[in-house]
N, C-alpha and C. Protein backbone atom coordinates (compact mmCIF):
# COMPACT_ATOMS: atom_id res chain seq x y z
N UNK A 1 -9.32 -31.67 -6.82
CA UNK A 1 -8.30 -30.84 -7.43
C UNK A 1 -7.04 -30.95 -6.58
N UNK A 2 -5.93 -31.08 -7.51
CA UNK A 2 -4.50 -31.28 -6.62
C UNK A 2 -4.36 -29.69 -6.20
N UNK A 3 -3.08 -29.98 -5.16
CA UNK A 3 -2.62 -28.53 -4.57
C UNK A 3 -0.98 -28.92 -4.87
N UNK A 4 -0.56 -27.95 -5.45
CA UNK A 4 0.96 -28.11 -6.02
C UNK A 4 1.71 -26.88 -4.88
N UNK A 5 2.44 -27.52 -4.29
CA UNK A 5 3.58 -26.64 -3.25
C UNK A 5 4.37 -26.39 -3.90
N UNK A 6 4.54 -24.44 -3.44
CA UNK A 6 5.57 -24.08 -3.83
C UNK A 6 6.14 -23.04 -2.90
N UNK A 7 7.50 -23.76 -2.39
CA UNK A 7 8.48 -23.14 -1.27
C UNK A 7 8.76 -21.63 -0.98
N UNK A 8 8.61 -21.55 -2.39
CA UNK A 8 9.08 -19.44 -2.61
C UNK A 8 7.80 -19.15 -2.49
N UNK A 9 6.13 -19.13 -2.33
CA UNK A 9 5.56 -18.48 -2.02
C UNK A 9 4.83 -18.59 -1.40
N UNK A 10 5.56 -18.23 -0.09
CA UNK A 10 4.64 -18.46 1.06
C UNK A 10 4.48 -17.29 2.02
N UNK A 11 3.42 -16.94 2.29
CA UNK A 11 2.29 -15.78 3.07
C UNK A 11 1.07 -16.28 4.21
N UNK A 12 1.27 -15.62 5.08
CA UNK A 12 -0.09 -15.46 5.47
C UNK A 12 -1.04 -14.58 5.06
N UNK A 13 -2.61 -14.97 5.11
CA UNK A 13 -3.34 -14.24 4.62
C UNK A 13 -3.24 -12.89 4.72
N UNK A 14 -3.46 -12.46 5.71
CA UNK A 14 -3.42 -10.67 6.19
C UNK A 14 -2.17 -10.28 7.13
N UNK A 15 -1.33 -9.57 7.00
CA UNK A 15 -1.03 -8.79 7.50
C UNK A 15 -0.72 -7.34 7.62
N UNK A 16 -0.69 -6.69 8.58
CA UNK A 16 -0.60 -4.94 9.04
C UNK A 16 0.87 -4.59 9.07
N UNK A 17 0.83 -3.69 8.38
CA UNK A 17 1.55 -2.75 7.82
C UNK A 17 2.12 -2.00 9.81
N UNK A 18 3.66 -1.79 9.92
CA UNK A 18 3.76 -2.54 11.60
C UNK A 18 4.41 -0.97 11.86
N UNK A 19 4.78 -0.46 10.66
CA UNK A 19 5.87 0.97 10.78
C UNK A 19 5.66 1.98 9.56
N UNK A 20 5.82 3.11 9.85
CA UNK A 20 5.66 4.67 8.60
C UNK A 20 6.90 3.62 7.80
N UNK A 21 6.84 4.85 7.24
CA UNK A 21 8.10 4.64 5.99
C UNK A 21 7.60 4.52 4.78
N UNK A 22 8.86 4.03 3.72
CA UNK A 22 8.51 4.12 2.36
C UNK A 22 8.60 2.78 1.82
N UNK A 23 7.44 2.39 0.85
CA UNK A 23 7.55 0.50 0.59
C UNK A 23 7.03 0.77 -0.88
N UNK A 24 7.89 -0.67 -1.33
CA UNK A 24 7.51 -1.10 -2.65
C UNK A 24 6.25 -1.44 -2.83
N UNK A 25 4.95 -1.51 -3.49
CA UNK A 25 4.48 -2.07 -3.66
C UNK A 25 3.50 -2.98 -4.70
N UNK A 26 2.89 -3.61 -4.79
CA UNK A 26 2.17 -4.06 -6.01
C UNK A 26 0.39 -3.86 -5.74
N UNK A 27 -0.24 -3.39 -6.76
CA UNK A 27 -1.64 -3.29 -6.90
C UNK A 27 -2.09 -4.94 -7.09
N UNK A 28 -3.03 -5.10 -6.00
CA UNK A 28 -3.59 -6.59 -5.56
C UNK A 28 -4.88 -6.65 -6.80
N UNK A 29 -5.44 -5.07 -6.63
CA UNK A 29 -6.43 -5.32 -7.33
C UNK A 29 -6.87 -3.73 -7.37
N UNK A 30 -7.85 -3.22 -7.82
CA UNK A 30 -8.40 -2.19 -8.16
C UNK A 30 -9.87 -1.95 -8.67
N UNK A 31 -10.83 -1.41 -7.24
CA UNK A 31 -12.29 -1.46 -7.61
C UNK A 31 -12.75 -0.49 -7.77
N UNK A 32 -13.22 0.19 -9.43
CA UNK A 32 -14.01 1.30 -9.45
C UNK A 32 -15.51 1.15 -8.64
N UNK A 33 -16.04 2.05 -7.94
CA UNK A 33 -16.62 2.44 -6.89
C UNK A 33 -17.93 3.13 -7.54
N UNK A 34 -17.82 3.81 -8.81
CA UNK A 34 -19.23 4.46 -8.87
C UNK A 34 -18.64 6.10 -8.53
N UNK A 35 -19.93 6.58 -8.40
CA UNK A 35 -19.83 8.02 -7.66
C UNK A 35 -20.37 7.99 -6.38
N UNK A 36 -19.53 9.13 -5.50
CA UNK A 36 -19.85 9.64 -4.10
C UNK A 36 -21.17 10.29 -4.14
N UNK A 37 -21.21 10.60 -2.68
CA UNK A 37 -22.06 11.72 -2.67
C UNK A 37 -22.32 12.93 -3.24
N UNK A 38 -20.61 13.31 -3.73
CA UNK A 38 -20.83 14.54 -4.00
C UNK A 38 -20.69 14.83 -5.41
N UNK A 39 -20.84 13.35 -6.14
CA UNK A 39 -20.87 12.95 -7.11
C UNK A 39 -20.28 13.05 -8.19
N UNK A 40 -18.74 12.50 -7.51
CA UNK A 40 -17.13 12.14 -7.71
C UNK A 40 -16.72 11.19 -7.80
N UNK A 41 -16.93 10.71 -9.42
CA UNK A 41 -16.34 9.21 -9.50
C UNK A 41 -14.74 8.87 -8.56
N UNK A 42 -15.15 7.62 -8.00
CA UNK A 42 -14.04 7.27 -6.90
C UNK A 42 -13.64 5.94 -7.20
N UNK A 43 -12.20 5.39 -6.37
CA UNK A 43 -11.74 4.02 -6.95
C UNK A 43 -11.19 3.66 -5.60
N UNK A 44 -11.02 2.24 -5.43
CA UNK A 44 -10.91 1.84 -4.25
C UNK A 44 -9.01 0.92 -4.58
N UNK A 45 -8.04 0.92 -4.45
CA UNK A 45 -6.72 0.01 -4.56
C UNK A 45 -6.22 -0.66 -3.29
N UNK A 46 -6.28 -1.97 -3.54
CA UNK A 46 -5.87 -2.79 -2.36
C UNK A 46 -4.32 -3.38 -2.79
N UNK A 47 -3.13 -2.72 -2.04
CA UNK A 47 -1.87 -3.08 -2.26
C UNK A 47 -1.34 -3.74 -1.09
N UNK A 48 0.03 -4.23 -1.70
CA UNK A 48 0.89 -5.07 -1.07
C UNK A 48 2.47 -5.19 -0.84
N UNK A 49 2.91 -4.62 0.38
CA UNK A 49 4.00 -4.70 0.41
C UNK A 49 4.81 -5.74 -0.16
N UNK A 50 6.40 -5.63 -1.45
CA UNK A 50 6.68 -7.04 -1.99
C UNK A 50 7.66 -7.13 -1.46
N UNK A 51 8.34 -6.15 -0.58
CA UNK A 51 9.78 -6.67 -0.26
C UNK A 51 10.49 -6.28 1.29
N UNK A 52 11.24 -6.69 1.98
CA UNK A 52 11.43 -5.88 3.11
C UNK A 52 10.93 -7.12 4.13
N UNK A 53 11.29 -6.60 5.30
CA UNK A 53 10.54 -6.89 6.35
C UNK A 53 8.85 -7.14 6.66
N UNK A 54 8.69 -6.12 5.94
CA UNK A 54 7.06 -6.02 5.85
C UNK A 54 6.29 -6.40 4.74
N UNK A 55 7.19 -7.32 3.98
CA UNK A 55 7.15 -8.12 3.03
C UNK A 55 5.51 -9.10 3.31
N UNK A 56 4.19 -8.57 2.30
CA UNK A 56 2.91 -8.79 2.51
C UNK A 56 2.22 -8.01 3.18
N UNK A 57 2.57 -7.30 3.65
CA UNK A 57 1.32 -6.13 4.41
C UNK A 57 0.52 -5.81 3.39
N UNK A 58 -0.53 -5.27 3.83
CA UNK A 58 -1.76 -5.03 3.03
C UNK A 58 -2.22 -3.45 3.45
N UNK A 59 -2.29 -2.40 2.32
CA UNK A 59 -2.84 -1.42 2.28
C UNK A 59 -4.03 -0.98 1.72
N UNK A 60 -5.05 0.01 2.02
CA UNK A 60 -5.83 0.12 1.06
C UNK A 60 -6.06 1.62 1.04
N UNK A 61 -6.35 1.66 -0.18
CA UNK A 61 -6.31 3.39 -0.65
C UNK A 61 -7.50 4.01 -1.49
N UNK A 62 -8.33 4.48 -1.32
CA UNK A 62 -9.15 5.58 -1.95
C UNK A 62 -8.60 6.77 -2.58
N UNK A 63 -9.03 6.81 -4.02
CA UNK A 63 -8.88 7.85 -4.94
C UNK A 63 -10.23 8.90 -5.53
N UNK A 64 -10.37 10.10 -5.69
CA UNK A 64 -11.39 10.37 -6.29
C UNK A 64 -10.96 11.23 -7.27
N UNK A 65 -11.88 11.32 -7.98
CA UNK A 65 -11.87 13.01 -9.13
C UNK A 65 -12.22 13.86 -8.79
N UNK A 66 -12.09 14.92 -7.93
CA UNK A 66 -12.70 15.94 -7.35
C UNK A 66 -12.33 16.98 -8.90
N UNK A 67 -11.69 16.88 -9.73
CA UNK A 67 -11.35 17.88 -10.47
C UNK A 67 -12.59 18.97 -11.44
N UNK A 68 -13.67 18.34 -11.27
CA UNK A 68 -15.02 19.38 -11.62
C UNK A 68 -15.67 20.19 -10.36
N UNK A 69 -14.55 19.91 -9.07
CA UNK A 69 -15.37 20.40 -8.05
C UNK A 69 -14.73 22.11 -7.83
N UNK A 70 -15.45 22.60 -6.93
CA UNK A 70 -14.79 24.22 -7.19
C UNK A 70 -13.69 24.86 -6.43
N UNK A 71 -13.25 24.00 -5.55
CA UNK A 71 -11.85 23.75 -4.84
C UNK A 71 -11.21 22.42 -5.48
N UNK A 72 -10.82 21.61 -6.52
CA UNK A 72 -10.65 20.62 -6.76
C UNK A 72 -8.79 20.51 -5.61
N UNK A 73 -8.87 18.69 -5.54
CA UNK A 73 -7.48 18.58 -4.47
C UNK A 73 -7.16 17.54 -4.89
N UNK A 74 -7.94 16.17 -4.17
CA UNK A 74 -7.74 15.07 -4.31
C UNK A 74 -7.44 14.37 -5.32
N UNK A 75 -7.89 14.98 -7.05
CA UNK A 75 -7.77 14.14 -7.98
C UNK A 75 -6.24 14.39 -8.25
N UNK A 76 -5.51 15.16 -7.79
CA UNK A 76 -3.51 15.52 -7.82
C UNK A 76 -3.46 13.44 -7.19
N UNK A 77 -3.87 12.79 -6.15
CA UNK A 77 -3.77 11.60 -6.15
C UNK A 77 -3.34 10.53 -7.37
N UNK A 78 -4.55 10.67 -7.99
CA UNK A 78 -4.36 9.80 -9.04
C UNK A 78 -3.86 10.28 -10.45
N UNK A 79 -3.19 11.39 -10.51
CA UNK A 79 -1.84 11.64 -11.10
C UNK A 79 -0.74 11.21 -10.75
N UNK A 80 -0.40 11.68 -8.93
CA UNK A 80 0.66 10.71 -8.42
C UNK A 80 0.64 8.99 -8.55
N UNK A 81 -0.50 8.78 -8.33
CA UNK A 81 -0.06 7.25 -8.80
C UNK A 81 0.07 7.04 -10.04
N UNK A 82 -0.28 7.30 -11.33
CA UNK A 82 -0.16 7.71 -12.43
C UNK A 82 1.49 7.76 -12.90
N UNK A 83 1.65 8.16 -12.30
CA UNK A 83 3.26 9.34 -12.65
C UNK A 83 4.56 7.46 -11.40
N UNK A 84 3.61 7.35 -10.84
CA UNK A 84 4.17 6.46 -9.79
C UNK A 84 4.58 5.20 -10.74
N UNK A 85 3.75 4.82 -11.38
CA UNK A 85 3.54 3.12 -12.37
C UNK A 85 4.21 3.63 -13.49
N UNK A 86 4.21 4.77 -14.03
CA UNK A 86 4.46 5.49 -15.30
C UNK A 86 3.66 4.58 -16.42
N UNK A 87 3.81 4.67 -17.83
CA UNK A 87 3.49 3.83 -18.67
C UNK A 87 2.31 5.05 -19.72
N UNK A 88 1.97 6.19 -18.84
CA UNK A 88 0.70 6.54 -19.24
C UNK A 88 1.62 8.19 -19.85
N UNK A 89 1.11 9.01 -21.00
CA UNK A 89 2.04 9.82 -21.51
C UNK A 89 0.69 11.13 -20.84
N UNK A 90 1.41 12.49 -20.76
CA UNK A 90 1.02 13.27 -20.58
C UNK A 90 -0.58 13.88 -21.62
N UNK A 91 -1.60 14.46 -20.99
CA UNK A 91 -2.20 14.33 -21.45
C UNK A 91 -3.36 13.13 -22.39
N UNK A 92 -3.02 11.90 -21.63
CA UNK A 92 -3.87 10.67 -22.14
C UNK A 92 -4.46 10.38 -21.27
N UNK A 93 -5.87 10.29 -22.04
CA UNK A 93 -7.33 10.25 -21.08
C UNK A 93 -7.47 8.37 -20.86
N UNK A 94 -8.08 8.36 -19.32
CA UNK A 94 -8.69 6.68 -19.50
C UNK A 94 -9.94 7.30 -18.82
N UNK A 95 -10.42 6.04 -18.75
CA UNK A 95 -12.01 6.33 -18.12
C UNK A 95 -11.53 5.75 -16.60
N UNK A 96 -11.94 6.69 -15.75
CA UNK A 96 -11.93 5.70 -14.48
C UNK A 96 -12.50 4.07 -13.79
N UNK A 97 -13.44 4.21 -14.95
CA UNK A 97 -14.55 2.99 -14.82
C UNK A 97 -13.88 1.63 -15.35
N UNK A 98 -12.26 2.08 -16.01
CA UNK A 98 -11.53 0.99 -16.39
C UNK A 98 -10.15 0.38 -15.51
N UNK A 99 -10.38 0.69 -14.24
CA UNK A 99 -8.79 1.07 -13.42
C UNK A 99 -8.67 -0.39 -12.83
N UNK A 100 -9.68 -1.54 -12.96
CA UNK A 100 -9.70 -2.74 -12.43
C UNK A 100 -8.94 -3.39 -13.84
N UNK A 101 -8.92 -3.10 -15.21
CA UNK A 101 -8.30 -3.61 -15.88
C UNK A 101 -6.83 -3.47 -16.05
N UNK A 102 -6.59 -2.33 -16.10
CA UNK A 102 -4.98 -1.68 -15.85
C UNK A 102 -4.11 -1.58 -14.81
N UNK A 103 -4.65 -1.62 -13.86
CA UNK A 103 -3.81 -1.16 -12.43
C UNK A 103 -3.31 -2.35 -11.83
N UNK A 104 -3.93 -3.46 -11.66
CA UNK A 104 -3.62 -5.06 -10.87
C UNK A 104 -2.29 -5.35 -11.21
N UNK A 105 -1.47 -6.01 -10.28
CA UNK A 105 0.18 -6.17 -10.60
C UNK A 105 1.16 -4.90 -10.99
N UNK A 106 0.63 -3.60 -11.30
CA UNK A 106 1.35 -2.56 -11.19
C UNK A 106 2.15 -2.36 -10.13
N UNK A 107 3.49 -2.02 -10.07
CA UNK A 107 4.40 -1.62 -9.08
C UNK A 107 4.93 -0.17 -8.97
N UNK A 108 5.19 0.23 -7.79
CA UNK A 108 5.39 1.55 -7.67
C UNK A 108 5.47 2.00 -5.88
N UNK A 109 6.12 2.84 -5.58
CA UNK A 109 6.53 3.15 -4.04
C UNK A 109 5.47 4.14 -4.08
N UNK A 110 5.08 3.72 -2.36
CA UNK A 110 4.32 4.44 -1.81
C UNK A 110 4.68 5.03 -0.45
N UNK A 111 4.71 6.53 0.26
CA UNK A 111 5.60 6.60 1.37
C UNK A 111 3.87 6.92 2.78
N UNK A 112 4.45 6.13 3.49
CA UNK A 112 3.28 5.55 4.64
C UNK A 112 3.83 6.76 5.83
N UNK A 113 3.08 8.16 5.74
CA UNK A 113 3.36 8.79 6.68
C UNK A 113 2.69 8.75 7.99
N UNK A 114 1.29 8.11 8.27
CA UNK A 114 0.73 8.37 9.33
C UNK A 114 0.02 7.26 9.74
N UNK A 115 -1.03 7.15 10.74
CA UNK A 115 -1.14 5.62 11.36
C UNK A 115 -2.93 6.96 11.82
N UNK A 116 -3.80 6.69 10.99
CA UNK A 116 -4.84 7.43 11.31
C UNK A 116 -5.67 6.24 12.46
N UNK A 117 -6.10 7.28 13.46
CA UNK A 117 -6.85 6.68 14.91
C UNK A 117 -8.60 6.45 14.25
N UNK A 118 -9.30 5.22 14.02
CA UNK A 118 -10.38 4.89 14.00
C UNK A 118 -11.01 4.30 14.79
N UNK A 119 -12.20 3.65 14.41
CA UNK A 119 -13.29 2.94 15.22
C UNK A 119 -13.52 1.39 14.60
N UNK A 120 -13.73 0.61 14.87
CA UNK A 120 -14.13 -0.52 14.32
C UNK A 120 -14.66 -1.52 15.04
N UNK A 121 -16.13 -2.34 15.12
CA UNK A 121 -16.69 -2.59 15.69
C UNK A 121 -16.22 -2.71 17.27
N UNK A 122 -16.76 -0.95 17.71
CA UNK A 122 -16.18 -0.69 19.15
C UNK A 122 -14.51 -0.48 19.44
N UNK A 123 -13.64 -1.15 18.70
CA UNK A 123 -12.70 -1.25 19.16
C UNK A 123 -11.97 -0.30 18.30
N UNK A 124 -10.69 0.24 18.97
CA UNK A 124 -9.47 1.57 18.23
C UNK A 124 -8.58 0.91 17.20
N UNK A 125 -8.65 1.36 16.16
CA UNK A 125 -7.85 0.53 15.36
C UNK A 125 -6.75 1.72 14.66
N UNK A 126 -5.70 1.12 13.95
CA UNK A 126 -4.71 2.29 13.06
C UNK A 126 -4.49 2.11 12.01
N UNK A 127 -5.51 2.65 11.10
CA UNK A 127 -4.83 2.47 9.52
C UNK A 127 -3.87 3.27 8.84
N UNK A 128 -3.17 2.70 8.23
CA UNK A 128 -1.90 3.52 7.65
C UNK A 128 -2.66 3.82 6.84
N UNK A 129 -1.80 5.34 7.03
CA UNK A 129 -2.12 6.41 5.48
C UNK A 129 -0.93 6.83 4.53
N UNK A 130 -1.57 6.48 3.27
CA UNK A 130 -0.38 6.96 2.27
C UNK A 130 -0.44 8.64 2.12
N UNK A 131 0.97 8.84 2.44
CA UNK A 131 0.93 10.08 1.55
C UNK A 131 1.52 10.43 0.54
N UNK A 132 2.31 9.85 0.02
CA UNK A 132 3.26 9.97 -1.40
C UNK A 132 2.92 8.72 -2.21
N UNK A 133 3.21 9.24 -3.35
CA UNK A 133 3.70 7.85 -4.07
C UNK A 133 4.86 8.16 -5.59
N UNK A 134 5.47 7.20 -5.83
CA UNK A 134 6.29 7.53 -6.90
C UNK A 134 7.15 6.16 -7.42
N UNK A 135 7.85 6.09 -8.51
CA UNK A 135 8.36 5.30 -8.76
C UNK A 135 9.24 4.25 -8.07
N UNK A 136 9.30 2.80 -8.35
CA UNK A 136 9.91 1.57 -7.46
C UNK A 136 11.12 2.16 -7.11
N UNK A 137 11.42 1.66 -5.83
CA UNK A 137 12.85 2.06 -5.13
C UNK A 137 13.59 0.70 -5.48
N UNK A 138 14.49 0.94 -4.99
CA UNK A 138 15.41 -0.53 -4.66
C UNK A 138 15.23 -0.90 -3.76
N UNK A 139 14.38 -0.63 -2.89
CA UNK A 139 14.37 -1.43 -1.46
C UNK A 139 13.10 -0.95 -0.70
N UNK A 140 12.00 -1.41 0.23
CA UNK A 140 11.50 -0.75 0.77
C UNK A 140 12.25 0.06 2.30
N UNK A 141 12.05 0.84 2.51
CA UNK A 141 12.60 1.58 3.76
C UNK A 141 11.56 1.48 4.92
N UNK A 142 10.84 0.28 6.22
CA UNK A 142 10.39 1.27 7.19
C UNK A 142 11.18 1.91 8.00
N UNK A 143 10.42 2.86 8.64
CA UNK A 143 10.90 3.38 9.90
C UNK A 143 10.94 3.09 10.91
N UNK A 144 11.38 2.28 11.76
CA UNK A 144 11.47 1.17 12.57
C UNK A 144 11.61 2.33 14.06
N UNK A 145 11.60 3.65 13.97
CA UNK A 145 11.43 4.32 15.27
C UNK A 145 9.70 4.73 15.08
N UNK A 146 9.21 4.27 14.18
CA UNK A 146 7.49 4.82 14.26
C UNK A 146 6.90 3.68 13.82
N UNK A 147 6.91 2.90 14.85
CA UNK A 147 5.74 1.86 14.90
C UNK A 147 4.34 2.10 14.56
N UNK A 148 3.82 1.16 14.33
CA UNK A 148 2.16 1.41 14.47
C UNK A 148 1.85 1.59 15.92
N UNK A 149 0.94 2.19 15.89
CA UNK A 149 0.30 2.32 17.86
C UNK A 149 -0.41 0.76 18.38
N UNK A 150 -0.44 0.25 19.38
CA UNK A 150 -1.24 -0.75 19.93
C UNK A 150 -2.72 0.10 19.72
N UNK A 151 -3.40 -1.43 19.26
CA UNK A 151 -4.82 -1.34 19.05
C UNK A 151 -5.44 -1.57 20.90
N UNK A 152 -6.40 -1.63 20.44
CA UNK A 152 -7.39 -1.94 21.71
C UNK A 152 -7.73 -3.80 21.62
N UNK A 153 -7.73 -4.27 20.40
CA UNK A 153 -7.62 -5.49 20.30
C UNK A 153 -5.99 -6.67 20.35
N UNK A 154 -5.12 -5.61 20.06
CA UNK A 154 -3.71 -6.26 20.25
C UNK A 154 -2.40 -5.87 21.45
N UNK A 155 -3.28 -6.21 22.75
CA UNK A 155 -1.94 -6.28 23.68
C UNK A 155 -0.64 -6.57 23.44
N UNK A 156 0.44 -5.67 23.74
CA UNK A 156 1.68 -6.32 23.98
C UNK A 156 1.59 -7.79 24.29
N UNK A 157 2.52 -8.18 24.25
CA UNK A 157 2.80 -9.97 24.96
C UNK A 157 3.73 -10.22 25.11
N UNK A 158 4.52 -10.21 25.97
CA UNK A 158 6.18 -10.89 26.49
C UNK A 158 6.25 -12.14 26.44
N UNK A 159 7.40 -12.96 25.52
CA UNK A 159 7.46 -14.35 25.41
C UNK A 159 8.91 -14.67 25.75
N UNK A 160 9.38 -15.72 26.14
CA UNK A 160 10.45 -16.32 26.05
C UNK A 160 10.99 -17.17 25.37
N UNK A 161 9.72 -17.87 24.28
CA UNK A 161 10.00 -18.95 23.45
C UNK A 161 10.75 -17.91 22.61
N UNK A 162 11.85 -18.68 21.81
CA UNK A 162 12.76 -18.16 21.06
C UNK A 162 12.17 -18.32 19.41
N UNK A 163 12.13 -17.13 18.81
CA UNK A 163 12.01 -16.87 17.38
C UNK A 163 12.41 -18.16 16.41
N UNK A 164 11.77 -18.88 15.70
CA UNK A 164 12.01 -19.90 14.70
C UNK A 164 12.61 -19.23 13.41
N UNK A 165 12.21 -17.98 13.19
CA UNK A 165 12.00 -17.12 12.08
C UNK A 165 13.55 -16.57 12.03
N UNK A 166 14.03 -16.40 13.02
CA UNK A 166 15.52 -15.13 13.77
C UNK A 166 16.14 -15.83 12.62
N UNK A 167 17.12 -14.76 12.15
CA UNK A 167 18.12 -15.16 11.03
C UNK A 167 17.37 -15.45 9.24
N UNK A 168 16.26 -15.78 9.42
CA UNK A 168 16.03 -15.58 7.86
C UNK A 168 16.06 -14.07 7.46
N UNK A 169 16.52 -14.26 6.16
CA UNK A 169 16.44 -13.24 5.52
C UNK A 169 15.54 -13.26 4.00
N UNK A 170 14.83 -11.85 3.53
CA UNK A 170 14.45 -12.47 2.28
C UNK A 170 15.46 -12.07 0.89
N UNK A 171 15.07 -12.48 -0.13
CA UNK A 171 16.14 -12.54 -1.25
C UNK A 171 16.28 -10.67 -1.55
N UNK A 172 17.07 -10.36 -2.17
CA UNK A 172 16.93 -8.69 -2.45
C UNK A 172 17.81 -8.63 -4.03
N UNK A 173 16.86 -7.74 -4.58
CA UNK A 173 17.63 -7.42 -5.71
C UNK A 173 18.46 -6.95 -5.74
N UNK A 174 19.51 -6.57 -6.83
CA UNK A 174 20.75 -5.90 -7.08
C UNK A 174 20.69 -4.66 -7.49
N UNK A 175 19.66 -3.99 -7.57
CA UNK A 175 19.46 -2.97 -7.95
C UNK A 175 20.11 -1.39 -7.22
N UNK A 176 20.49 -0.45 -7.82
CA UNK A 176 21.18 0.60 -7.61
C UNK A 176 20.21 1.18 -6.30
N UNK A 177 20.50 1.85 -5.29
CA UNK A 177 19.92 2.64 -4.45
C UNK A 177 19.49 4.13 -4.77
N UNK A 178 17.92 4.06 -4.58
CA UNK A 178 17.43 5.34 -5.31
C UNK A 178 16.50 5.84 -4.13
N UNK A 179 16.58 7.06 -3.64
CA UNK A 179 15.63 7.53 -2.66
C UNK A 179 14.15 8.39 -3.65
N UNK A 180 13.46 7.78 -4.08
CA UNK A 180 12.60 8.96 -4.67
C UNK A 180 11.72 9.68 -3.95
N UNK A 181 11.78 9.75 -2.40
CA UNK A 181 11.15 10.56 -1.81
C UNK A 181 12.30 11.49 -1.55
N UNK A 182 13.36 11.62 -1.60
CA UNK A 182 14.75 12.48 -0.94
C UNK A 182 14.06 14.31 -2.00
C-alpha cells in the first residue's frame, strides 16, 4: 500500500496538554462505557487540541448520568457539552449507548482549570481536568503562567542547541474574538 504525503498534516502521536486555560477542541472519538458501579450509564471522550500552541494535545474526559441518583450532579456535564457542540434542541432525548456515532469530529471549547496529582505505574503524573465547556472560540487561550507541574518521569533539561521550530507559526482563522468563558 502507497503512503501519500501531506505537508499540512503533520503531528506527533501524543502529546500533553503543557498549560490551564481555554482550547478549541475536536472529539477524536467517543466510547460508551456501559454502567458503573453505581449503576450509571457512563461515556468515555478522547479530544484534541486544533489550534494554538498546543495545537494536538490530547485530553480525555469521563461523563456519567447520575440524574436517577438521589443527589444527582455530574449528568449537568453532558448538558454542558451538549449546549457546547449545540445542534441538539431542548428537551431531545438520545440514548447514551449512541454517543460514538454523534460526537467524533464535533468541535467546541473546553476551559482546562486544573492539573489533578495521580499515580501511574509508580510514577506522579498530571492530568488535566476540564472544567467548563462551551461553544468554539476564535482562538484557543493557554495560560502560559500555569504550566503543567513536572512529572516524576520528565526532568527539566537545559539545552543550548537552538530551536529548529523558533519562528513558525500556525495558520489562524479570521474569525471575530469571542471569550465564552468571560
Amino acid at each position: 500500500m502507497a503512503f501519500t504525503f501531506n505537508s499540512t498534516d503533520i503531528q506527533m502521536a501524543r502529546k500533553q496538554l503543557g498549560f490551564l486555560g481555554d482550547y478549541n477542541v475536536s472529539i477524536v472519538s467517543a466510547e460508551f462505557k456501559g454502567l458503573n458501579k453505581a449503576q450509571q450509564e457512563y461515556f468515555v471522550l478522547h479530544l484534541e487540541v486544533i489550534d494554538g500552541n498546543e495545537k494536538g494535545a490530547q485530553l480525555i474526559h469521563s461523563f456519567m448520568d447520575d440524574s436517577n441518583a438521589e443527589k444527582p450532579f455530574r449528568y449537568r456535564e453532558i448538558n454542558a457539552l451538549i449546549s457546547g457542540i449545540g445542534g441538539i434542541q431542548d428537551g431531545q432525548s438520545f440514548e447514551l449507548k449512541d454517543v460514538a456515532t454523534f460526537l467524533p469530529n464535533k468541535k467546541l471549547a473546553v476551559r482546562v482549570g486544573k492539573f489533578d496529582k495521580d499515580f501511574y505505574k509508580g510514577k506522579t503524573i498530571y492530568k488535566p481536568q476540564i472544567t467548563n465547556f462551551a461553544q468554539l472560540m476564535s482562538e484557543s487561550k493557554p495560560d502560559l503562567s500555569q504550566p503543567r507541574p513536572q512529572t516524576d518521569s520528565t526532568p527539566q533539561v537545559q539545552t543550548s542547541v537552538s530551536d529548529p521550530f523558533a519562528g513558525m507559526t500556525e495558520p489562524s482563522d479570521s474569525a471575530m474574538p469571542i471569550d465564552p468563558f468571560a
